[in-house]
C-alpha atoms as a PDB file:
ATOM      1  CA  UNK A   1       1.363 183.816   4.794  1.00  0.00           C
ATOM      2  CA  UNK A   2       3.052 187.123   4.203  1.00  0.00           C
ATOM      3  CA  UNK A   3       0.041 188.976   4.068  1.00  0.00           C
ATOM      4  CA  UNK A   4      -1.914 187.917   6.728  1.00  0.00           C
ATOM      5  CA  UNK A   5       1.061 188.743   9.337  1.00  0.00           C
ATOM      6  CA  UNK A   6       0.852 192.279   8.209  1.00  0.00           C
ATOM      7  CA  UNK A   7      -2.551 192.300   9.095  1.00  0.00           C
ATOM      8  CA  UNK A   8      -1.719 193.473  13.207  1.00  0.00           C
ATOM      9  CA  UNK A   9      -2.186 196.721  14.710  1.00  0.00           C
ATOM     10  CA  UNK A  10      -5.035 199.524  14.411  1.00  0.00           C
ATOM     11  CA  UNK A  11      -7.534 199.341  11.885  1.00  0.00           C
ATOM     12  CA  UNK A  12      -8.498 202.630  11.305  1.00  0.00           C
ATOM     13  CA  UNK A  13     -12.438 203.203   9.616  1.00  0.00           C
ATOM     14  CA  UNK A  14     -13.240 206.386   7.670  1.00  0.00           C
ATOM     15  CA  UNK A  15     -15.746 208.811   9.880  1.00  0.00           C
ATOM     16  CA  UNK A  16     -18.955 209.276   7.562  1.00  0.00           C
ATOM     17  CA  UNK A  17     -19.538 213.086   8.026  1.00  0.00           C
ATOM     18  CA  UNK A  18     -18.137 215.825   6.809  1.00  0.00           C
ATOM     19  CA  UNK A  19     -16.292 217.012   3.373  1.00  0.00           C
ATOM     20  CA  UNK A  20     -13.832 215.259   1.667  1.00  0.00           C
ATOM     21  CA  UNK A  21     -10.684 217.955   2.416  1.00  0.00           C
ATOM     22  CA  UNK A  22     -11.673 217.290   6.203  1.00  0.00           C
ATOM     23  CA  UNK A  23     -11.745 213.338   5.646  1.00  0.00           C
ATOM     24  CA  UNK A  24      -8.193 213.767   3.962  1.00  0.00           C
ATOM     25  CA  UNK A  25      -6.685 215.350   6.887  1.00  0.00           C
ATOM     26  CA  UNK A  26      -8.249 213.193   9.233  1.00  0.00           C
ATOM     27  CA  UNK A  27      -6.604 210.273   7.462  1.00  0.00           C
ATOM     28  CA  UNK A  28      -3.411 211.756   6.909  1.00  0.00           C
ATOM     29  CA  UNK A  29      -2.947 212.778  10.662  1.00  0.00           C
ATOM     30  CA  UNK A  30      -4.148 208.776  11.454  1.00  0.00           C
ATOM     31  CA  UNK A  31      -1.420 207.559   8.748  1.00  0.00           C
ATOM     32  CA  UNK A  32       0.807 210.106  10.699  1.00  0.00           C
ATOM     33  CA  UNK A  33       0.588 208.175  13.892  1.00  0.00           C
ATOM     34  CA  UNK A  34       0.988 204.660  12.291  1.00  0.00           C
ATOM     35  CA  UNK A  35      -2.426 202.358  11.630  1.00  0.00           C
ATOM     36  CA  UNK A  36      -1.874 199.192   9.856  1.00  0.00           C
ATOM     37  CA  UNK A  37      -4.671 199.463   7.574  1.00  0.00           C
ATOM     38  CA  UNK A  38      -7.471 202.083   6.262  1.00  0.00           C
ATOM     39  CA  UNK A  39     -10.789 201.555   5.695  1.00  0.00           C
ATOM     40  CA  UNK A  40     -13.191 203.880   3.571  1.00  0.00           C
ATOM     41  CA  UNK A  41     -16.784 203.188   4.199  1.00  0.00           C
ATOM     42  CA  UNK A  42     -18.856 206.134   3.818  1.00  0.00           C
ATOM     43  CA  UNK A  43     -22.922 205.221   3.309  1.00  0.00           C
ATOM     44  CA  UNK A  44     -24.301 209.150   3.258  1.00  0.00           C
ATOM     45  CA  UNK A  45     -21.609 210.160   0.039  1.00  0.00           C
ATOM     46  CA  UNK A  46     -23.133 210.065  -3.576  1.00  0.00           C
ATOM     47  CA  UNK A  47     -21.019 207.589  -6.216  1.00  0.00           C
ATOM     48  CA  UNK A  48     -18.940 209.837  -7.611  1.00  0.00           C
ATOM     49  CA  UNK A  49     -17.538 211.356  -4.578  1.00  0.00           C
ATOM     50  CA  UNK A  50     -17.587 208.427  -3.436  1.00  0.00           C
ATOM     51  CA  UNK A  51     -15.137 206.891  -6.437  1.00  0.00           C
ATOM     52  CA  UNK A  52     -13.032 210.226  -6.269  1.00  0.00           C
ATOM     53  CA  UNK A  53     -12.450 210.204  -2.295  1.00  0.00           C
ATOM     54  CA  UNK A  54     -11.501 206.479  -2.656  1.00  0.00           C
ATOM     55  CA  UNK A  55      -8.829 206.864  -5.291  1.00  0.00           C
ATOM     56  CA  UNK A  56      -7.504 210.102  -3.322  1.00  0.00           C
ATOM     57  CA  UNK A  57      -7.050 207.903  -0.068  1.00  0.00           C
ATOM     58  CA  UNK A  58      -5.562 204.930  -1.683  1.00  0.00           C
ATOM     59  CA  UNK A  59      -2.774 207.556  -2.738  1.00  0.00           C
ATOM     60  CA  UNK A  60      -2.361 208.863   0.497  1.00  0.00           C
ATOM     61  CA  UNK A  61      -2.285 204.758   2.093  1.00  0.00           C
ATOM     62  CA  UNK A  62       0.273 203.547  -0.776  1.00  0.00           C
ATOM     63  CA  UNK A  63       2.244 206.789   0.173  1.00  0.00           C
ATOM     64  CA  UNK A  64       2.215 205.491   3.568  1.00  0.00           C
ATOM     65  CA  UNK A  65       3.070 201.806   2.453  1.00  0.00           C
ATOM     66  CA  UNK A  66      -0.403 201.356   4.630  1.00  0.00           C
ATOM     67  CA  UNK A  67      -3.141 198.647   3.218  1.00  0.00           C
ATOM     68  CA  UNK A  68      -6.055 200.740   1.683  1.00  0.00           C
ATOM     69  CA  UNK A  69      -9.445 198.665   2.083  1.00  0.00           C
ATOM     70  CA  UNK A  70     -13.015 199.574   0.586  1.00  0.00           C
ATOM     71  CA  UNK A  71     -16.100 198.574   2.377  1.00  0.00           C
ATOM     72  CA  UNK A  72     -18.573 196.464   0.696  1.00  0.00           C
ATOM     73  CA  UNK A  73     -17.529 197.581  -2.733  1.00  0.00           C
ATOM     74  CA  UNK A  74     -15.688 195.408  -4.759  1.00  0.00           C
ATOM     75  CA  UNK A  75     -16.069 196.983  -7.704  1.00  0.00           C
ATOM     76  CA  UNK A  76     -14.910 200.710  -5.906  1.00  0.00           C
ATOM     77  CA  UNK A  77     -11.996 198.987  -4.627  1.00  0.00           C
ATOM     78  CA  UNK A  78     -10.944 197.713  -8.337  1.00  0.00           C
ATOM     79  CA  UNK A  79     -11.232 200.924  -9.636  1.00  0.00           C
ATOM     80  CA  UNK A  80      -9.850 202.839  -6.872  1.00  0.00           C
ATOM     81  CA  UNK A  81      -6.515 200.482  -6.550  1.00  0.00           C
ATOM     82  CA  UNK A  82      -7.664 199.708  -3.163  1.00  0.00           C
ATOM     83  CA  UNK A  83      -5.509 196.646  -1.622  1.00  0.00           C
ATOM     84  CA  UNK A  84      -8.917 194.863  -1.145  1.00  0.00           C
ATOM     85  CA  UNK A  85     -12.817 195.155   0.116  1.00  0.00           C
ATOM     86  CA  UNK A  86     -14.355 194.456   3.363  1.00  0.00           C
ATOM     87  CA  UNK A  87     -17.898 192.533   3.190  1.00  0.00           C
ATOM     88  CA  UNK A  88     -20.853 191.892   5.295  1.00  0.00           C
ATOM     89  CA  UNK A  89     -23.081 189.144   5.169  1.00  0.00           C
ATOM     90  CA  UNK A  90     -25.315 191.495   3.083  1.00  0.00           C
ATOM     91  CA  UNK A  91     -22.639 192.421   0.421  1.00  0.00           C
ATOM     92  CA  UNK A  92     -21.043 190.762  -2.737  1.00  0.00           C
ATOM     93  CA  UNK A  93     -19.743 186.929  -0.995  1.00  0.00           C
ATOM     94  CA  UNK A  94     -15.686 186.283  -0.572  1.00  0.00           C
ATOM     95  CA  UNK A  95     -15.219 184.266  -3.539  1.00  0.00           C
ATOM     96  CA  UNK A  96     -17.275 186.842  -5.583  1.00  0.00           C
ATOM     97  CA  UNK A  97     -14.754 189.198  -4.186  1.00  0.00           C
ATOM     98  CA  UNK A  98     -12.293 187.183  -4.796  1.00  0.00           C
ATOM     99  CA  UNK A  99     -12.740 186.628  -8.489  1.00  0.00           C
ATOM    100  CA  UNK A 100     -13.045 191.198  -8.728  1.00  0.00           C
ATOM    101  CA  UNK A 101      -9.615 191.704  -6.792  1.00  0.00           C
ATOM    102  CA  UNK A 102      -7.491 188.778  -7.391  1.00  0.00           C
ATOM    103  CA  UNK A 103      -4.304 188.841  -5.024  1.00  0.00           C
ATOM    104  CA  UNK A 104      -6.316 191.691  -2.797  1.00  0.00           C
ATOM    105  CA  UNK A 105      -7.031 191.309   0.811  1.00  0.00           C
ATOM    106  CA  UNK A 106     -10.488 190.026   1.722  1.00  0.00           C
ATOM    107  CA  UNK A 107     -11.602 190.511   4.669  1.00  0.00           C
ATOM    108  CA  UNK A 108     -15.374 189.340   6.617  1.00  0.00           C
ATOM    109  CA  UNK A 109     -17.833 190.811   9.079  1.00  0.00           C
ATOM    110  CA  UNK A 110     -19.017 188.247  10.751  1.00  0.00           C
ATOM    111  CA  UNK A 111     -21.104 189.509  13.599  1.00  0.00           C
ATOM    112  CA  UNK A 112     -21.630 187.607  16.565  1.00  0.00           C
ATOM    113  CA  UNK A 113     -21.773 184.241  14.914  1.00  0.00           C
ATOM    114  CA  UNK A 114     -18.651 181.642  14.406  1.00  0.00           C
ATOM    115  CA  UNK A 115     -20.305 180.156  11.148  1.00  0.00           C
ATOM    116  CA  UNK A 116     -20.064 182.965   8.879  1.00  0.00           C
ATOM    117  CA  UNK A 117     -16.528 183.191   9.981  1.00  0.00           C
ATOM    118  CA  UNK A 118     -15.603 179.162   9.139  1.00  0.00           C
ATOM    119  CA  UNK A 119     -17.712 180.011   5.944  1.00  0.00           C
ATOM    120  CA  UNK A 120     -15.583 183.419   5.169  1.00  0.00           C
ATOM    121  CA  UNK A 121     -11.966 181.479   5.530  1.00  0.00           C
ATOM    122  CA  UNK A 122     -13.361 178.435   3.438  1.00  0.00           C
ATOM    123  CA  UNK A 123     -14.117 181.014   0.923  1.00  0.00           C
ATOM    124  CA  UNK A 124     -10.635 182.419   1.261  1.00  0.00           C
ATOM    125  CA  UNK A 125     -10.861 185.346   3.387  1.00  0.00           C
ATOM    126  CA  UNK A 126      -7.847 186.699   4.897  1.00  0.00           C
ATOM    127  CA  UNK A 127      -9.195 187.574   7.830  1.00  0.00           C
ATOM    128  CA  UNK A 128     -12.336 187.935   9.785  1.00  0.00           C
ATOM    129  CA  UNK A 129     -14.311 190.564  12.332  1.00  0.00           C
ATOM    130  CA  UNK A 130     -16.284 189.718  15.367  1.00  0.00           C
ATOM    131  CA  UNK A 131     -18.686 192.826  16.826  1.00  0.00           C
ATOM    132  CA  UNK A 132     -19.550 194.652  18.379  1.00  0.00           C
ATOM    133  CA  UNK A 133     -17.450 193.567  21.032  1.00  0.00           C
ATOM    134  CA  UNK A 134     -18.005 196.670  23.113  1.00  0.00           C
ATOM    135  CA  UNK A 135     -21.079 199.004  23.635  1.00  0.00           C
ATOM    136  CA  UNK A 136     -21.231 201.283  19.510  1.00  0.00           C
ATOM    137  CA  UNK A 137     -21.598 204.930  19.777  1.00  0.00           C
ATOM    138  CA  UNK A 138     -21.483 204.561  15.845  1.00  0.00           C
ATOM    139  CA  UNK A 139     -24.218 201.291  15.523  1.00  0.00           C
ATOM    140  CA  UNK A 140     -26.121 201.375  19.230  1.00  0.00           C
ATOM    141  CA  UNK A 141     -28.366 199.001  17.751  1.00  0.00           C
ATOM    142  CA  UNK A 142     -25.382 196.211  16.764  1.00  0.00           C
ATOM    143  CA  UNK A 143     -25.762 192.254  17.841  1.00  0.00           C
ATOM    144  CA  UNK A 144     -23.021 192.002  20.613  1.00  0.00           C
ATOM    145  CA  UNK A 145     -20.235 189.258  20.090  1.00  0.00           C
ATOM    146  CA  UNK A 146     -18.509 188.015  23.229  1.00  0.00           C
ATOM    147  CA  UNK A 147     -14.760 188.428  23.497  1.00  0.00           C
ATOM    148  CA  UNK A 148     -14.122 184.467  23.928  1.00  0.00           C
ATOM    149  CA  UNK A 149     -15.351 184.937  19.929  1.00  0.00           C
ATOM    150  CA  UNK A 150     -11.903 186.374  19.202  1.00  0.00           C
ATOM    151  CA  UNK A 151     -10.022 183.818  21.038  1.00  0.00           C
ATOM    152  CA  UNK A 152     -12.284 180.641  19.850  1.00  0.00           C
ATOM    153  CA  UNK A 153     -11.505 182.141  16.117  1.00  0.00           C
ATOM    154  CA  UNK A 154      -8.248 181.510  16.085  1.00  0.00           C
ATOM    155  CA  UNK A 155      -8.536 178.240  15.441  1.00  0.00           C
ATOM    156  CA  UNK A 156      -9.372 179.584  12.148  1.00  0.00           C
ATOM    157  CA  UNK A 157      -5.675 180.554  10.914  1.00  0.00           C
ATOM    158  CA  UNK A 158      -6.559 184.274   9.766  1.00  0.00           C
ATOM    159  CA  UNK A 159      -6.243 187.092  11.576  1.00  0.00           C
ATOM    160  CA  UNK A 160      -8.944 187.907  13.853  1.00  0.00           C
ATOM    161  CA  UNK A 161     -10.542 191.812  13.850  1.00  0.00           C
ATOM    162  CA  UNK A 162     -12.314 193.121  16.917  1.00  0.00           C
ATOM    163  CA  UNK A 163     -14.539 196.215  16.284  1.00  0.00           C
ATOM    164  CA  UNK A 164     -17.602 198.007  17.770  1.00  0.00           C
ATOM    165  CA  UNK A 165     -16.949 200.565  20.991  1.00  0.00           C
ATOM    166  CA  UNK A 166     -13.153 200.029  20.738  1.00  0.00           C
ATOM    167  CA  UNK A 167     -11.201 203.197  23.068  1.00  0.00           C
ATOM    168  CA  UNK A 168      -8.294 203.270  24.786  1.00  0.00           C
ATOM    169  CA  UNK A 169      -9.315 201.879  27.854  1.00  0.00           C
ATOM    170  CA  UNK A 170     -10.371 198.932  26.821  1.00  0.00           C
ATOM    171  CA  UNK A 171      -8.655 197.946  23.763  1.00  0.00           C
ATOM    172  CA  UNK A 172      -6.318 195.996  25.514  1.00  0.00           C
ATOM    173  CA  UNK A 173      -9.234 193.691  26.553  1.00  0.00           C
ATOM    174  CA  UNK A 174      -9.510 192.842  22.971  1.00  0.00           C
ATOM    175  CA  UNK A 175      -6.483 192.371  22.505  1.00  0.00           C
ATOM    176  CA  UNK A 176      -6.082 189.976  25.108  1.00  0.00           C
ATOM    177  CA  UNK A 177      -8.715 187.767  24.046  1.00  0.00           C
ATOM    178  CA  UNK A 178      -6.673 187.200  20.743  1.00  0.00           C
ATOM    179  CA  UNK A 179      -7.323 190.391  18.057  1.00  0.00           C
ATOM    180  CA  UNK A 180      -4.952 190.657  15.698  1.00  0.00           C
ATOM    181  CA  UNK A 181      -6.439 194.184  14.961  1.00  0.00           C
ATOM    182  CA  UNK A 182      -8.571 196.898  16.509  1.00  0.00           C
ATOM    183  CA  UNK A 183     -11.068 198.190  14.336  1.00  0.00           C
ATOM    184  CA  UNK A 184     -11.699 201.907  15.563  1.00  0.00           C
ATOM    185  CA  UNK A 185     -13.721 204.582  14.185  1.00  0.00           C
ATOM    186  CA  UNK A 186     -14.879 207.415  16.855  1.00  0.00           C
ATOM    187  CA  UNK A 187     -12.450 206.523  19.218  1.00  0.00           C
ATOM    188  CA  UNK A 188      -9.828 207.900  16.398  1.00  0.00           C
ATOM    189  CA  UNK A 189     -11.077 210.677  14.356  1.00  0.00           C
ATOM    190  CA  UNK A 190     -13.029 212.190  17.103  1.00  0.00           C
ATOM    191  CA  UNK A 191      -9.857 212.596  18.746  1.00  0.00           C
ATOM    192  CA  UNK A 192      -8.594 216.217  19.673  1.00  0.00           C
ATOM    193  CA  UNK A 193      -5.218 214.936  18.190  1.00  0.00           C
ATOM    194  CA  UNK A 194      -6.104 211.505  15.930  1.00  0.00           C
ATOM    195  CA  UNK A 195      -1.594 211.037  14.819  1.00  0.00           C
ATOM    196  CA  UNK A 196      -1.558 210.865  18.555  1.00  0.00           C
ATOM    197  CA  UNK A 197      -4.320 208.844  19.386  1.00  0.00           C
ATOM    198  CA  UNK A 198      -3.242 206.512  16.957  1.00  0.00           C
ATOM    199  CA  UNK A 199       0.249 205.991  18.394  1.00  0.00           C
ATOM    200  CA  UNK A 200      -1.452 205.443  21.803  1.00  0.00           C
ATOM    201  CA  UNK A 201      -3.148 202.660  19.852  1.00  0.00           C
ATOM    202  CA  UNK A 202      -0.098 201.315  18.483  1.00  0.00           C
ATOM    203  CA  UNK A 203       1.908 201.197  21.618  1.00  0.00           C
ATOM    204  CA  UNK A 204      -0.690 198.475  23.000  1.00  0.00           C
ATOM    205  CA  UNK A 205       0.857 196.238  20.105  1.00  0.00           C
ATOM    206  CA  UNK A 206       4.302 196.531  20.899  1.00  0.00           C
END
């Protein structure tokens, strides 16, 4: 599927602090060095900063040619023109999803637990995330999901998302064990230069 083998490289997650000029830059300067897909998730924001970030970054991501996702917000993503919406297990299900954004990318958390992954692709997702795979600075509290995880979901035929305590050093771990993509939040826009960091990240694909 054409879609799903675009899905490869360095998922980059939106940073939940700060204002929305400094979110813009950060993202710009991560488009800069050359993720494969954006995600906005930002819990703290009110709704209509909230709406009016998202449509700003899905401008800067088509700009880019870069797949712009929305975290656990269907409905946000529709109205954003968001290539598609990221769900937990505690969010609107894949075929709800589906039915909101026809055509868009769906993608799953699935935790630690192969189920809700089998579940997610039955449903139609087009791909699936395993995590924390590493120690979280961002969720210290997260379940832990083994690394065999990525390479037992395979099976599945969607691309396979590794996220949680993802850096440079041991990204290519991951990777090894089968991810398709690297989901990364502090490890990115924490960075002292985040278009560099994110070519570091890239360079693991090659």
């Amino acid at each position: 599927m054409k879609l799903q083998r675009r899905l490869r490289g360095l998922y980059a997650i939106t940073p939940d602090a700060g204002d929305s000029a400094a979110l813009f830059a950060k993202v710009s300067a991560a488009l800069e060095g050359g993720i494969a897909l954006l995600q906005y998730r930002r819990k703290t924001t009110e709704a209509e900063m909230r709406r009016v970030e998202a449509i700003e970054l899905a401008k800067l991501c088509r700009q880019r040619g870069v797949p712009f996702i929305v975290n656990d917000d269907a409905r946000l993503a529709a109205e954003a023109g968001a290539d598609g919406v990221h769900v937990g297990r505690d969010d609107d299900s894949v075929s709800g999803c589906r039915r909101t954004l026809p055509g868009k990318i769906v993608g799953a958390s699935c935790y630690d637990r192969m189920e809700l992954a089998e579940a997610a692709v039955r449903q139609g997702a087009d791909y699936v995330a395993f995590g924390s795979v590493f120690a979280s600075p961002t969720k210290p509290a997260a379940v832990r999901a083994p690394l065999e995880l990525l390479a037992q979901a395979r099976r599945l035929g969607v691309p396979v998302a590794a996220i949680g305590g993802i850096t440079l050093d041991n990204a290519p771990q991951a990777i090894a064990a089968g991810a398709d993509l690297l989901a990364v939040l502090s490890d990115l826009f924490d960075a002292p230069d985040i278009a560099q960091r994110a070519r570091q990240y890239v360079k693991l694909f090659a």
